[in-house]
Protein backbone atom coordinates (compact mmCIF):
# COMPACT_ATOMS: atom_id res chain seq x y z
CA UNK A 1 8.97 21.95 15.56
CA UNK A 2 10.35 19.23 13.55
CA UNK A 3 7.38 18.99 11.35
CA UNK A 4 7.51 22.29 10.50
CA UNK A 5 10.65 22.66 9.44
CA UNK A 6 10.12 19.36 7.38
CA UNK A 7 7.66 21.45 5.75
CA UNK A 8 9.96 24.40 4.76
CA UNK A 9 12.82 22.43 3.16
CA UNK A 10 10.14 20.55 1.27
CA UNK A 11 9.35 23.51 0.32
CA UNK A 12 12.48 24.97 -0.50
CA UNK A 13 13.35 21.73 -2.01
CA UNK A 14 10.48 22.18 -4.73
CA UNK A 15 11.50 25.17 -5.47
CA UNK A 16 15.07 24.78 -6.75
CA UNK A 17 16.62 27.38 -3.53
CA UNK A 18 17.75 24.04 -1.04
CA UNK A 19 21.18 24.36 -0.57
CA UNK A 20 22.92 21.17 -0.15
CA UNK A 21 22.93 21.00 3.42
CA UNK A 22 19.47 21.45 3.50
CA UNK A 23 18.60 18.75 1.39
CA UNK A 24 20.76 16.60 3.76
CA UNK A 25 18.68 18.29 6.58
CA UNK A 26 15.20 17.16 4.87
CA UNK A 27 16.68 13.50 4.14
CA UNK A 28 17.51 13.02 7.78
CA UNK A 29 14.07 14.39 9.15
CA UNK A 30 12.65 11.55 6.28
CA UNK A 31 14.98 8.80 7.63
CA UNK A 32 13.39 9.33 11.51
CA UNK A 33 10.63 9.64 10.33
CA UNK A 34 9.59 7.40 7.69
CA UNK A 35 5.91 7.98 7.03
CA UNK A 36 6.58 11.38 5.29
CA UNK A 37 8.58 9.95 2.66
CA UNK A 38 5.36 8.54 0.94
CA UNK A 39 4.81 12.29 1.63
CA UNK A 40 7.26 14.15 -0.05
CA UNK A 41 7.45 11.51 -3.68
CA UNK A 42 3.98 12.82 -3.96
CA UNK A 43 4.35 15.92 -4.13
CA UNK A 44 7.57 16.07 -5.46
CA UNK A 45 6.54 13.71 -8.61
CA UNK A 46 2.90 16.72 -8.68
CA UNK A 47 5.43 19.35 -8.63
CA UNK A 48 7.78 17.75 -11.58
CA UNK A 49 5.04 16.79 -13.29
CA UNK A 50 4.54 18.57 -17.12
CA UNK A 51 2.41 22.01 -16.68
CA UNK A 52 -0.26 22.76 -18.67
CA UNK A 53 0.31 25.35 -21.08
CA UNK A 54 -1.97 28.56 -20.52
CA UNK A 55 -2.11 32.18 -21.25
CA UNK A 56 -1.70 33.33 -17.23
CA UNK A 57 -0.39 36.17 -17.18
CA UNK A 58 2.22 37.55 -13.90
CA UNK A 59 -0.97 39.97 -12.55
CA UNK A 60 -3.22 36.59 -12.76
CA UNK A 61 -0.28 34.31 -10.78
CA UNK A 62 0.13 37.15 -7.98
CA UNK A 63 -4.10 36.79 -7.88
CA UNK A 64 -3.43 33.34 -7.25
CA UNK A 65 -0.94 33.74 -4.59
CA UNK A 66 -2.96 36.56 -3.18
CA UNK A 67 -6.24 33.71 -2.73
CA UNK A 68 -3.31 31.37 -1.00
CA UNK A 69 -2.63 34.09 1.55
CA UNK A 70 -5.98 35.16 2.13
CA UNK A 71 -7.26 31.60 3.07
CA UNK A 72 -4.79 31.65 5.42
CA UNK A 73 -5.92 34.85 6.77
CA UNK A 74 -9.33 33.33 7.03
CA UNK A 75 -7.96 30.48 8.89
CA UNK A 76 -5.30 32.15 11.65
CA UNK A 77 -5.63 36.32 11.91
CA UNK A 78 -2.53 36.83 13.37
CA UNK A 79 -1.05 35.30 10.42
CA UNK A 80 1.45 37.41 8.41
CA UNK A 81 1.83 37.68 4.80
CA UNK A 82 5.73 37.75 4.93
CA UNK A 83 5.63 34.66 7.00
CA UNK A 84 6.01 32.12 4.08
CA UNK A 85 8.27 33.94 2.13
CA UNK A 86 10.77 34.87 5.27
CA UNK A 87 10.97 30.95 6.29
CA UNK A 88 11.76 30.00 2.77
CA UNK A 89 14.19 33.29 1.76
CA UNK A 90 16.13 33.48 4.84
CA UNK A 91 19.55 31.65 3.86
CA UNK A 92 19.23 33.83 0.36
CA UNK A 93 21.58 36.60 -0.02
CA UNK A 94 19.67 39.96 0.06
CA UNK A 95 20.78 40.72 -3.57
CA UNK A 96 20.39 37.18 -4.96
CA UNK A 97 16.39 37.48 -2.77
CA UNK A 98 15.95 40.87 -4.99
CA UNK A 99 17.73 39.30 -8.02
CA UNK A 100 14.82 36.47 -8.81
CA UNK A 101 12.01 36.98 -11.22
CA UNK A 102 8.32 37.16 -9.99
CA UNK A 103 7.55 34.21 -11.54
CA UNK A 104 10.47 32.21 -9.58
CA UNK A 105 9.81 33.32 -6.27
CA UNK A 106 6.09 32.88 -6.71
CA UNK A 107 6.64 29.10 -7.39
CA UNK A 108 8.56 29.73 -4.02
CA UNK A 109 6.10 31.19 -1.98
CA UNK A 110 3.29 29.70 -3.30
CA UNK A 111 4.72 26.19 -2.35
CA UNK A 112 5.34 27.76 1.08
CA UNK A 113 1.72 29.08 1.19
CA UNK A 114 0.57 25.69 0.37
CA UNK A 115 2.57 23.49 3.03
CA UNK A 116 1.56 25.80 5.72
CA UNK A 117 -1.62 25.24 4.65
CA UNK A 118 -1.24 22.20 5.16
CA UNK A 119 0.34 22.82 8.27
CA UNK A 120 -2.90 25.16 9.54
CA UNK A 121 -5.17 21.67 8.82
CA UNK A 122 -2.85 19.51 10.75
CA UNK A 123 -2.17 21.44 13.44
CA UNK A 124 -3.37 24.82 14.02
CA UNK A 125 -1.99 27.71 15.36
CA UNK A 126 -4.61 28.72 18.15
CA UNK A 127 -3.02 28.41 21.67
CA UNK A 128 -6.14 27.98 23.05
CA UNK A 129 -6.89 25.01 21.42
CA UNK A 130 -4.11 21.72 22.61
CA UNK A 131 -6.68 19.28 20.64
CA UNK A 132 -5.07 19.13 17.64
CA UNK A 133 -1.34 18.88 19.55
CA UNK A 134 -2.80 15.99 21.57
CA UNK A 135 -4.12 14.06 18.46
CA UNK A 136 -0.47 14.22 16.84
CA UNK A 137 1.53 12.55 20.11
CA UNK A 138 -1.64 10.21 19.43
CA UNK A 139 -1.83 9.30 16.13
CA UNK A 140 -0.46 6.11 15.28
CA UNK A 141 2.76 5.74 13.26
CA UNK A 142 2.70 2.62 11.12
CA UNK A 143 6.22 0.71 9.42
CA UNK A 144 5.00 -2.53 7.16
CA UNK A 145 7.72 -4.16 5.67
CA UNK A 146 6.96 -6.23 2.56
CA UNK A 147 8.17 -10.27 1.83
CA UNK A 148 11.38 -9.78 0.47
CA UNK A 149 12.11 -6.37 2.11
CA UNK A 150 14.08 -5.80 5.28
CA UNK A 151 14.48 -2.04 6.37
CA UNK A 152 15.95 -0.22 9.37
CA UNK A 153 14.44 3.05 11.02
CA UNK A 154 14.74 5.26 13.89
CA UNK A 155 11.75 6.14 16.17
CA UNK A 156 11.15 9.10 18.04
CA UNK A 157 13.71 8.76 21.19
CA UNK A 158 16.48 7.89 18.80
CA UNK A 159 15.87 3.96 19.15
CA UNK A 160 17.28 2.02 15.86
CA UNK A 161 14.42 -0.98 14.92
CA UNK A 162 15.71 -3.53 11.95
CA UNK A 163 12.16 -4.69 10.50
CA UNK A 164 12.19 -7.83 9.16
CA UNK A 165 10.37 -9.14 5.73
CA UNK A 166 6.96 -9.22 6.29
CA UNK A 167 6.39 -7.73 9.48
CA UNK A 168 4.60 -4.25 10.75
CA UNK A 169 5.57 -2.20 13.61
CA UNK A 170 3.29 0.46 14.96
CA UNK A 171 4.27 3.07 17.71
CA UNK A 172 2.57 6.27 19.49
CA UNK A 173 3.32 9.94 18.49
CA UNK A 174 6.22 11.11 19.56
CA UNK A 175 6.71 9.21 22.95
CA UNK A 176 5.61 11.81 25.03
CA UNK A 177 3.74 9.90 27.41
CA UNK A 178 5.18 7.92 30.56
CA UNK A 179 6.16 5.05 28.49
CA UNK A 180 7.87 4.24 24.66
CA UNK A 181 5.08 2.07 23.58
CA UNK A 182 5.61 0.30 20.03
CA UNK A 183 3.53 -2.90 18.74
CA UNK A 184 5.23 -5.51 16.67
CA UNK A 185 3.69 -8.20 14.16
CA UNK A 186 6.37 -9.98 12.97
CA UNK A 187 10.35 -9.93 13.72
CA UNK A 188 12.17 -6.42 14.51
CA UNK A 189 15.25 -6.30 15.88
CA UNK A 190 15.66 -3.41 19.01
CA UNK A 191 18.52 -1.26 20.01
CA UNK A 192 17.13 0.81 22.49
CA UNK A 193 18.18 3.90 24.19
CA UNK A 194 18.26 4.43 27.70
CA UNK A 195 15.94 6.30 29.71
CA UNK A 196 14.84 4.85 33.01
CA UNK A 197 12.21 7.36 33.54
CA UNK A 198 10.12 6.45 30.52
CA UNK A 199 10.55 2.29 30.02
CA UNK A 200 10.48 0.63 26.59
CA UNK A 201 7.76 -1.60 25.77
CA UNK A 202 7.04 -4.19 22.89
CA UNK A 203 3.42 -5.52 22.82
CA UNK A 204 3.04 -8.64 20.95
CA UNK A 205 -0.09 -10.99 20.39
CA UNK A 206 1.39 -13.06 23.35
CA UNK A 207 4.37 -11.70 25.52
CA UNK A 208 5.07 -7.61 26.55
CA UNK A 209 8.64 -6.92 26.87
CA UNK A 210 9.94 -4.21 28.66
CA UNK A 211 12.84 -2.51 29.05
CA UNK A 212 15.48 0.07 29.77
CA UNK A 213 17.30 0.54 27.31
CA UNK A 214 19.35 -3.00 25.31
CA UNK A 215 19.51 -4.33 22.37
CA UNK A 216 17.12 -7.62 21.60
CA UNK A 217 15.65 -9.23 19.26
CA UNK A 218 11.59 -10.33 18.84
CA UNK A 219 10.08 -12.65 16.46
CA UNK A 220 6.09 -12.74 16.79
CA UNK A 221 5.13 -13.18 13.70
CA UNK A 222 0.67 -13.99 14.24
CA UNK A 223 1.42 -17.05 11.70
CA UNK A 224 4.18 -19.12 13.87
CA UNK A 225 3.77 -21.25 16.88
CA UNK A 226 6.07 -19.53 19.36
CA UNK A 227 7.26 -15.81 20.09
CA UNK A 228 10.57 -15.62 20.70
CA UNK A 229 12.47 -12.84 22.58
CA UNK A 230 16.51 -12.90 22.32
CA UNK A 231 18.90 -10.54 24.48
CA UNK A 232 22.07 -9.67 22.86
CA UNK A 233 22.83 -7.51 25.74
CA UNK A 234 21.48 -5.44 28.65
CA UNK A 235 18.21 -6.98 30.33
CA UNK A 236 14.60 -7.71 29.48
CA UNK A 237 11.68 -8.28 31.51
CA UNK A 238 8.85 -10.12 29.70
CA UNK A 239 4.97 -10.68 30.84
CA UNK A 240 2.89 -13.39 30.05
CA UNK A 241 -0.55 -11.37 28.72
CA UNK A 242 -2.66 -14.75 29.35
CA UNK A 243 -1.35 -14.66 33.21
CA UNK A 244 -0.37 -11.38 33.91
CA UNK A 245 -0.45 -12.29 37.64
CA UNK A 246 2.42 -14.80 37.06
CA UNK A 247 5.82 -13.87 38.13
CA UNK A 248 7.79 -11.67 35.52
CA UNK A 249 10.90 -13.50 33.51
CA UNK A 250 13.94 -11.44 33.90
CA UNK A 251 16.33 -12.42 30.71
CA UNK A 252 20.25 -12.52 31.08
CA UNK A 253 22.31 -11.49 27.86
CA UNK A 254 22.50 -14.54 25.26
CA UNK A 255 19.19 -16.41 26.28
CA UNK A 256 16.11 -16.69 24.27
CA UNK A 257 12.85 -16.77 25.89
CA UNK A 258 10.72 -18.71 23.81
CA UNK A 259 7.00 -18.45 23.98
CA UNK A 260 4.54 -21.58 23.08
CA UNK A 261 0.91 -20.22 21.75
CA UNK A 262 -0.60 -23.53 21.73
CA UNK A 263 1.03 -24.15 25.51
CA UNK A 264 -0.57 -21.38 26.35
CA UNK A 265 -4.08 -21.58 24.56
CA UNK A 266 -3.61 -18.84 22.31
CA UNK A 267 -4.11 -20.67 18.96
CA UNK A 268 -6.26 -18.67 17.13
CA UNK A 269 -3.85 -16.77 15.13
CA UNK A 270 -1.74 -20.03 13.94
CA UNK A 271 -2.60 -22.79 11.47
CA UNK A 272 -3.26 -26.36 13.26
CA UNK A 273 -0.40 -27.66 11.23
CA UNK A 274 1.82 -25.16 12.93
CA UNK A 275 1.69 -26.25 16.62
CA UNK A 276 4.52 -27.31 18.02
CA UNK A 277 3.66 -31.33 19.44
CA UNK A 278 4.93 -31.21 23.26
CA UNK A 279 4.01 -32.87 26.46
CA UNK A 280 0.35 -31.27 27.82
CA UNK A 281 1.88 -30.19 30.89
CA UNK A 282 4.89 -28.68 29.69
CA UNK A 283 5.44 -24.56 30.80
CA UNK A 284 4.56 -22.84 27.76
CA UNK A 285 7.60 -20.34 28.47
CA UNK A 286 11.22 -21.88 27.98
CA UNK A 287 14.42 -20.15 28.10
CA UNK A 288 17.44 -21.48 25.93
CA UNK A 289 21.13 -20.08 26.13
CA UNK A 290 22.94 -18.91 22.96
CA UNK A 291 26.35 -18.81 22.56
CA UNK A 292 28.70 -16.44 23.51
CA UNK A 293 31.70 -17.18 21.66
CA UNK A 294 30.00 -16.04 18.43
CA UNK A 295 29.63 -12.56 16.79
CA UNK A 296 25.78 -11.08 16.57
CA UNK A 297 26.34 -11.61 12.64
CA UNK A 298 26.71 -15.44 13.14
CA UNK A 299 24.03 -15.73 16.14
CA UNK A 300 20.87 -17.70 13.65
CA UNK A 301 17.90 -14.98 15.81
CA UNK A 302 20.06 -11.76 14.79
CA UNK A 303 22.03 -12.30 11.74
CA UNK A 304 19.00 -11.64 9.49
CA UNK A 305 20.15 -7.90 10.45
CA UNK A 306 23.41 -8.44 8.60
CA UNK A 307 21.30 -9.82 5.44
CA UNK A 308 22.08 -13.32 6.73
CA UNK A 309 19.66 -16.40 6.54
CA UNK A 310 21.26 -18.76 9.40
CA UNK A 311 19.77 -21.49 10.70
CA UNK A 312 21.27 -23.66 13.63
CA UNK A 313 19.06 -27.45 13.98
CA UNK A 314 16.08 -26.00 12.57
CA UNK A 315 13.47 -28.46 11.42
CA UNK A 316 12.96 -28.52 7.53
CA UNK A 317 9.23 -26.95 7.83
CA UNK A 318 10.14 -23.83 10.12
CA UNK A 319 13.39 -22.81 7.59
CA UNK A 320 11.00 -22.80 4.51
CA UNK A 321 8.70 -20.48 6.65
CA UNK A 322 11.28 -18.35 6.79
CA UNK A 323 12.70 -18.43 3.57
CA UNK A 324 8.85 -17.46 2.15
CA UNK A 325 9.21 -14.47 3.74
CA UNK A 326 12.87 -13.92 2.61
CA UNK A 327 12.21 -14.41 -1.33
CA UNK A 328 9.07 -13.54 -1.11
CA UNK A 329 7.30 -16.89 -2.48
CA UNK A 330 5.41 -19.95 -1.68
CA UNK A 331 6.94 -23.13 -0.85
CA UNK A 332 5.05 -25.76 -0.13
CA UNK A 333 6.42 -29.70 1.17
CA UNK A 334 4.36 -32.47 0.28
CA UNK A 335 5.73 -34.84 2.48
CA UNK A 336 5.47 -35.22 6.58
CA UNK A 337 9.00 -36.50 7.08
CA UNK A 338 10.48 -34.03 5.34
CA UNK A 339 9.30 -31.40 7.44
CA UNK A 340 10.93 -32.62 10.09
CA UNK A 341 14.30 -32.82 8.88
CA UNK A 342 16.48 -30.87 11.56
CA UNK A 343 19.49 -28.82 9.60
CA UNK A 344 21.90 -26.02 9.92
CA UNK A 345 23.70 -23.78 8.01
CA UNK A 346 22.99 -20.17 6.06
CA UNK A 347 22.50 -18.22 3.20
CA UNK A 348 24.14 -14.73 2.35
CA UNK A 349 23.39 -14.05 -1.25
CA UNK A 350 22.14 -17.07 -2.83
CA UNK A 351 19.20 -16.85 -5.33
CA UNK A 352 16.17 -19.03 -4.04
CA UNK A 353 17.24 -21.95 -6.15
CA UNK A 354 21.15 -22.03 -5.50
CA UNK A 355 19.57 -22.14 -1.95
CA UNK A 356 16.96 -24.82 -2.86
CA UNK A 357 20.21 -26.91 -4.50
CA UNK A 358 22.37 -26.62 -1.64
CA UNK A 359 19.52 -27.97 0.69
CA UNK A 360 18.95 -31.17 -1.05
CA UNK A 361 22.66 -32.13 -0.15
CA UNK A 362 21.27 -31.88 3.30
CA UNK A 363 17.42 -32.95 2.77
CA UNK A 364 16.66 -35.85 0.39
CA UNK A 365 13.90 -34.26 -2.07
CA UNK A 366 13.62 -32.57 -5.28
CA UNK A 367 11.34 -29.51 -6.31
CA UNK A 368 9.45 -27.80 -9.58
CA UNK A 369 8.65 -24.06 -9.69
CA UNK A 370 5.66 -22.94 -11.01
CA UNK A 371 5.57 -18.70 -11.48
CA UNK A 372 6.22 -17.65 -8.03
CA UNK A 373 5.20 -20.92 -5.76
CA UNK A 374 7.73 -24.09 -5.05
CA UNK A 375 6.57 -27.71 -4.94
CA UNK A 376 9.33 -29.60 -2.66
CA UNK A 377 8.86 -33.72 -2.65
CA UNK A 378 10.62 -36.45 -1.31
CA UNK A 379 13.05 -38.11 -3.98
């Protein structure tokens, strides 16, 4: 099992005997999946950490390793003593193996003992027993992305998600159920593999999406007015959760689906200020066309993925939401016709003020910065 082995190059790791391609091994099994790298700094940083000095002598350190086996004795009979040393010793040569101190190889094998350990809590051995199996395809995986912080990952079918600043995705297990089931807050950006026998699904506050396998784009984030769902290419089906008896929306590559909360009565998660002012009888699901002469890294819903900031006629108000969560700050516009400024344009590495100055040639105010919060007023 994956974990496992995650376990014995840690393991192996700690103890100085990784080869190189191991280490490249344990980074990959990190990289897919993401919340064991929280993980592994702990105990690596415990295991670097300054000893204290004592008197322990080699008869009291084999004691100790002797109480490590034991336990696990106590916890799985069947269990071998040799098992934690074989996993770890294997790609040793047999004179280097019979070459190593005691002392070094019972820092080995006691961080072996201790990670199956570990192992025996989170999953145990008995056959008998599938509870503790079922709890782990259960158990909630959790990616929260900080303002400020965009990061890719790959989940559990080999799917690639971007996760955008400020946003938290959360998926099941290990997707062994009839569906690949993840739930977004915020904007994540989906390149999904195919497998028709188990469809994709997104749950957001307001709109499901399911598909195939295609690679899209969602921005839900709970604060914002709308949900949006863009299709770079492939197909989408999205549901409506407050009329799930409507008819489905089938999207084409290069439209946007664009979701209105207050259309739709679901205001409870967005500021009144936020609304978006339409006409009371107006559908609260549009779809818009994007362009398809342009590249994905120009296209103003995906090129955050490329580390770009593009907006395309974007009122004044929604592009400072967005560029909060970019720098990480607070901006905050002190004047009503400002907001509604409509601009375009982009950012690629710009600091937040050579942004702010490159604005005002578009938007007539000026600003002050206090700490880590903007004041923007009209001139």
């Amino acid at each position: 099992m994956k974990e496992e082995k995650y376990w014995v190059l840690l393991s192996k790791k700690l103890a100085g005997e990784a080869t190189p391609a191991e280490l490249e091994e344990l980074q990959y099994l990190v990289s897919i999946n993401p919340e064991w790298k929280a993980n592994m700094e702990t105990l690596t940083e415990l295991w670097t950490s300054e000893p204290v000095k004592t008197t322990t002598t080699s008869q009291k350190a084999e004691d100790a390793y002797l109480a490590h086996i034991n336990r696990l004795k106590g916890s799985n009979p069947d269990f071998e003593e040799n098992e934690a040393a074989a996993e770890v010793n294997a790609d040793l040569p047999a004179t280097e193996q019979e070459a190593q101190p005691f002392y070094k190889r019972w820092y080995m094998y006691a961080a072996a003992a201790a990670v199956i350990i570990a192992l025996v809590i989170m999953n145990p051995f008995s056959s008998s027993d599938n509870k503790g199996a079922q709890e782990k395809e259960n158990q909630l995986n959790e990616i929260s992305i900080r303002p400020g912080s965009r990061t890719k990952i790959q989940l559990p079918d080999g799917s690639q998600v971007w996760v955008n600043s400020g946003s938290k995705l959360t998926y099941e297990g290990t997707f062994s159920g009839t569906n690949r089931e993840v739930y977004l807050n915020g904007e994540a950006y989906f390149d999904v593999v195919k497998d028709a026998a188990h469809p994709f699904i997104v749950h957001t506050s307001g709109i499901d999406i399911k598909v195939l396998g295609t690679a899209f784009n969602v921005k839900a984030y709970k604060a914002d007015p709308t949900i949006e769902a863009t299709l770079i290419h492939g197909s989408i089906e999205v549901i409506n959760k407050n009329q799930p008896d409507a008819p489905r929306i089938m999207l084409k590559p290069h439209e946007k689906l664009v979701y209105n909360k207050s259309l739709a009565g679901d205001t409870k998660e967005i500021p009144a200020a936020a609304t978006i002012r339409q006409e009371p009888d107006a559908s609260p699901i549009t779809i818009k066309p994007l362009a398809k002469n342009i590249a994905d890294t120009t296209i103003a819903e995906t090129a955050w993925v490329y580390n770009k900031l593009v907006f395309e006629d974007e009122r004044f108000e929604e592009l400072v939401l967005r560029m909060e969560r970019w720098y990480d700050l607070k901006i905050n516009i002190d004047n009503d016709k400002l907001k509604n400024f409509r601009i375009s344009g982009s950012f690629v590495n710009e600091t937040v003020e050579e942004a702010l100055k490159e604005l005002k040639l578009l938007v007539p105010f000026n600003y002050s910065i206090s700490k880590n919060e903007i004041k923007i007023m009209r001139k």
